[in-house]
N, C-alpha and C. Protein backbone atom coordinates (compact mmCIF):
# COMPACT_ATOMS: atom_id res chain seq x y z
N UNK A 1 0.85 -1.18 0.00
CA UNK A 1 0.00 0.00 0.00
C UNK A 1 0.89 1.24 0.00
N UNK A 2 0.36 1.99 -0.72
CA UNK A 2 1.34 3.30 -0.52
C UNK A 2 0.98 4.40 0.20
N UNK A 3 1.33 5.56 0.44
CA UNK A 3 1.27 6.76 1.62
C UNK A 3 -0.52 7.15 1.49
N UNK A 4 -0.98 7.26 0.37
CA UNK A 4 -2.42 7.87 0.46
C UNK A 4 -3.24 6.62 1.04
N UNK A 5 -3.10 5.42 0.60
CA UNK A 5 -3.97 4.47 0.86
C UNK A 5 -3.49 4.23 2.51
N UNK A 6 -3.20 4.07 2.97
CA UNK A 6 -2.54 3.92 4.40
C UNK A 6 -3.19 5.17 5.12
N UNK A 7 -3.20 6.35 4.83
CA UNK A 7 -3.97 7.80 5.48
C UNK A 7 -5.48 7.39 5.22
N UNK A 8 -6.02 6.85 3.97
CA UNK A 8 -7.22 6.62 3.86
C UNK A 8 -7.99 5.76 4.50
N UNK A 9 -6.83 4.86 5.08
CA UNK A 9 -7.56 3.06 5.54
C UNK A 9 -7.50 3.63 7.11
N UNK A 10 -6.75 4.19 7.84
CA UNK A 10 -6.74 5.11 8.82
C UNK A 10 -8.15 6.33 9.46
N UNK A 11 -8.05 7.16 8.17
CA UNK A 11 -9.44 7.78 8.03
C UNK A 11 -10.77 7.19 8.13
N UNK A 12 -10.71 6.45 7.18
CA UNK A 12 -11.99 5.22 7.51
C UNK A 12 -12.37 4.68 8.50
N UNK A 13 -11.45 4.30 9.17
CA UNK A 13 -11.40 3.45 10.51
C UNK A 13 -11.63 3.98 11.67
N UNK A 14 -11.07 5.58 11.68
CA UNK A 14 -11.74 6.79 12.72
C UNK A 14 -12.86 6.83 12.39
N UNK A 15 -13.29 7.10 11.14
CA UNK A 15 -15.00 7.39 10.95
C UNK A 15 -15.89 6.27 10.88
N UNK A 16 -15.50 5.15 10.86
CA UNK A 16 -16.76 3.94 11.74
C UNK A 16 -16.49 4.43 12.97
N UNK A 17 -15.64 3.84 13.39
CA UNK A 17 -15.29 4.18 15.21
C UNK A 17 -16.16 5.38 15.44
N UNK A 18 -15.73 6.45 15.23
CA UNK A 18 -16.10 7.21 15.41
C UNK A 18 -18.28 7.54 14.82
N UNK A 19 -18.74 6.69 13.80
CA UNK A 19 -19.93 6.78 13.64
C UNK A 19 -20.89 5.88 14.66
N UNK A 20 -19.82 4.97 15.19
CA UNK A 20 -20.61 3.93 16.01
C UNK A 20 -20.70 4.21 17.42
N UNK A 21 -19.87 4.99 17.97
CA UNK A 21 -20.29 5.72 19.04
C UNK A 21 -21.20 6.82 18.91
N UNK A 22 -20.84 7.55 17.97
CA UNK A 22 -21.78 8.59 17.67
C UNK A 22 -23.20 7.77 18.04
N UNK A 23 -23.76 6.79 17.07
CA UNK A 23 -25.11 6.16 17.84
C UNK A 23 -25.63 5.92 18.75
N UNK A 24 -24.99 5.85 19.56
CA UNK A 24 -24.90 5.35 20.91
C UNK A 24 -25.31 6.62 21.88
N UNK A 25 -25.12 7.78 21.56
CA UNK A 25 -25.45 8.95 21.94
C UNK A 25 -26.59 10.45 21.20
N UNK A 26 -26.49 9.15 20.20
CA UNK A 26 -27.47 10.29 19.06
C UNK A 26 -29.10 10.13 19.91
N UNK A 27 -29.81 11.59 19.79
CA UNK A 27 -31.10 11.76 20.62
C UNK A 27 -32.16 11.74 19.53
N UNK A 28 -31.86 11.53 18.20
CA UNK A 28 -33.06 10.93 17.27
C UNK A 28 -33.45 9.96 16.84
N UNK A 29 -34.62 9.69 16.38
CA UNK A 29 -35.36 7.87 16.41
C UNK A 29 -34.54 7.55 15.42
N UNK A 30 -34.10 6.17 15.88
CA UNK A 30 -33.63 4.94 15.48
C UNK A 30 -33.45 4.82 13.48
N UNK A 31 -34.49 5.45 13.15
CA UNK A 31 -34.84 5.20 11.38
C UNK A 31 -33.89 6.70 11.47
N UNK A 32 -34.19 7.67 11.81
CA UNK A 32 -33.61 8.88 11.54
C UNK A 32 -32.05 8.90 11.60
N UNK A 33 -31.37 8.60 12.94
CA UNK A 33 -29.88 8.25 13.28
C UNK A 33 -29.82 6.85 11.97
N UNK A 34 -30.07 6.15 11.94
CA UNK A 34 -29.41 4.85 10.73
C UNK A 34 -29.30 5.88 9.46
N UNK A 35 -30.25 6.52 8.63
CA UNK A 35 -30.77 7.50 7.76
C UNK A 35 -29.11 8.41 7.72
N UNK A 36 -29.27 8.96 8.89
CA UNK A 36 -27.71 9.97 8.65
C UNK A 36 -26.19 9.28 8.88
N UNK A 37 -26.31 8.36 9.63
CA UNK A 37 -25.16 7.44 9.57
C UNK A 37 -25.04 6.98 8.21
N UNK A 38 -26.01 6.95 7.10
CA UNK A 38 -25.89 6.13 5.74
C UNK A 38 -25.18 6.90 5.27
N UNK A 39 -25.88 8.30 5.28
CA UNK A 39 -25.52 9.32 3.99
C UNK A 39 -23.75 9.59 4.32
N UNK A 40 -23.52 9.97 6.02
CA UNK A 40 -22.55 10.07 5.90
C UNK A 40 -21.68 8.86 5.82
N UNK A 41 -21.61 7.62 5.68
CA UNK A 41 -20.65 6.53 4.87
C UNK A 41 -20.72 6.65 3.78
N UNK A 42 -21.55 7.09 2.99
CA UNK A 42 -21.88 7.24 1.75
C UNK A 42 -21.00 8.42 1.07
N UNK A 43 -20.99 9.36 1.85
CA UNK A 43 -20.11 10.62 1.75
C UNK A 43 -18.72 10.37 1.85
N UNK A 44 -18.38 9.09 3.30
CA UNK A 44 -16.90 9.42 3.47
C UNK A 44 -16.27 8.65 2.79
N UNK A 45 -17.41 7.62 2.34
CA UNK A 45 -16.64 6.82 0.89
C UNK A 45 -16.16 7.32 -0.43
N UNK A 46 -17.16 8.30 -0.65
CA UNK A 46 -16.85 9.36 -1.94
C UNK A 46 -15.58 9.85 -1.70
N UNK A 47 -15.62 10.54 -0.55
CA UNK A 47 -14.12 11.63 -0.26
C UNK A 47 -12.77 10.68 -0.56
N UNK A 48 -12.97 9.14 0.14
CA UNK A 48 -11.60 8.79 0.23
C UNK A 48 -11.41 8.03 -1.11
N UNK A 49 -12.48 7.77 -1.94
CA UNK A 49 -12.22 7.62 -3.27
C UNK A 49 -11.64 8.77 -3.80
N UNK A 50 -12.32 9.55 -3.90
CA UNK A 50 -11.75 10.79 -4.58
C UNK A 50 -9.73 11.10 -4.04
N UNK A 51 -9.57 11.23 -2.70
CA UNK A 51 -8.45 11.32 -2.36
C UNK A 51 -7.59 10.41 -2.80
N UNK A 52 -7.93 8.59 -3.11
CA UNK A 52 -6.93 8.02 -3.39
C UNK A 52 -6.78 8.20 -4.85
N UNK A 53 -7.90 8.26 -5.91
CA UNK A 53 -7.59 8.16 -7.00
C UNK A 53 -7.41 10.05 -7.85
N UNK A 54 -6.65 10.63 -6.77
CA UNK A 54 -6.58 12.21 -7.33
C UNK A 54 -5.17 12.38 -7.38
């Protein structure tokens, strides 16, 4: 793996960690918190595509 993919697989790995606690503390219904947890994997997948293949 080289320097970007290694920062990216890193990044990723904060932002589950980091989305799965987020749930755990989020104060909106259950469909709503899953709903924004999607979009943003959905998002941070875009970004680190974009970062590795730029």
């Amino acid at each position: 793996m080289n320097k970007k993919q290694d920062i990216a697989l890193f990044v990723a790995i904060g932002a589950i960690l980091g989305g799965i606690i987020t749930l755990f503390f989020a104060p909106a219904k259950g469909s709503e918190t899953r709903q924004k947890a999607k979009n943003s994997f959905d998002d941070l997948i875009q970004k680190i595509k974009n970062f590795i293949y730029s």
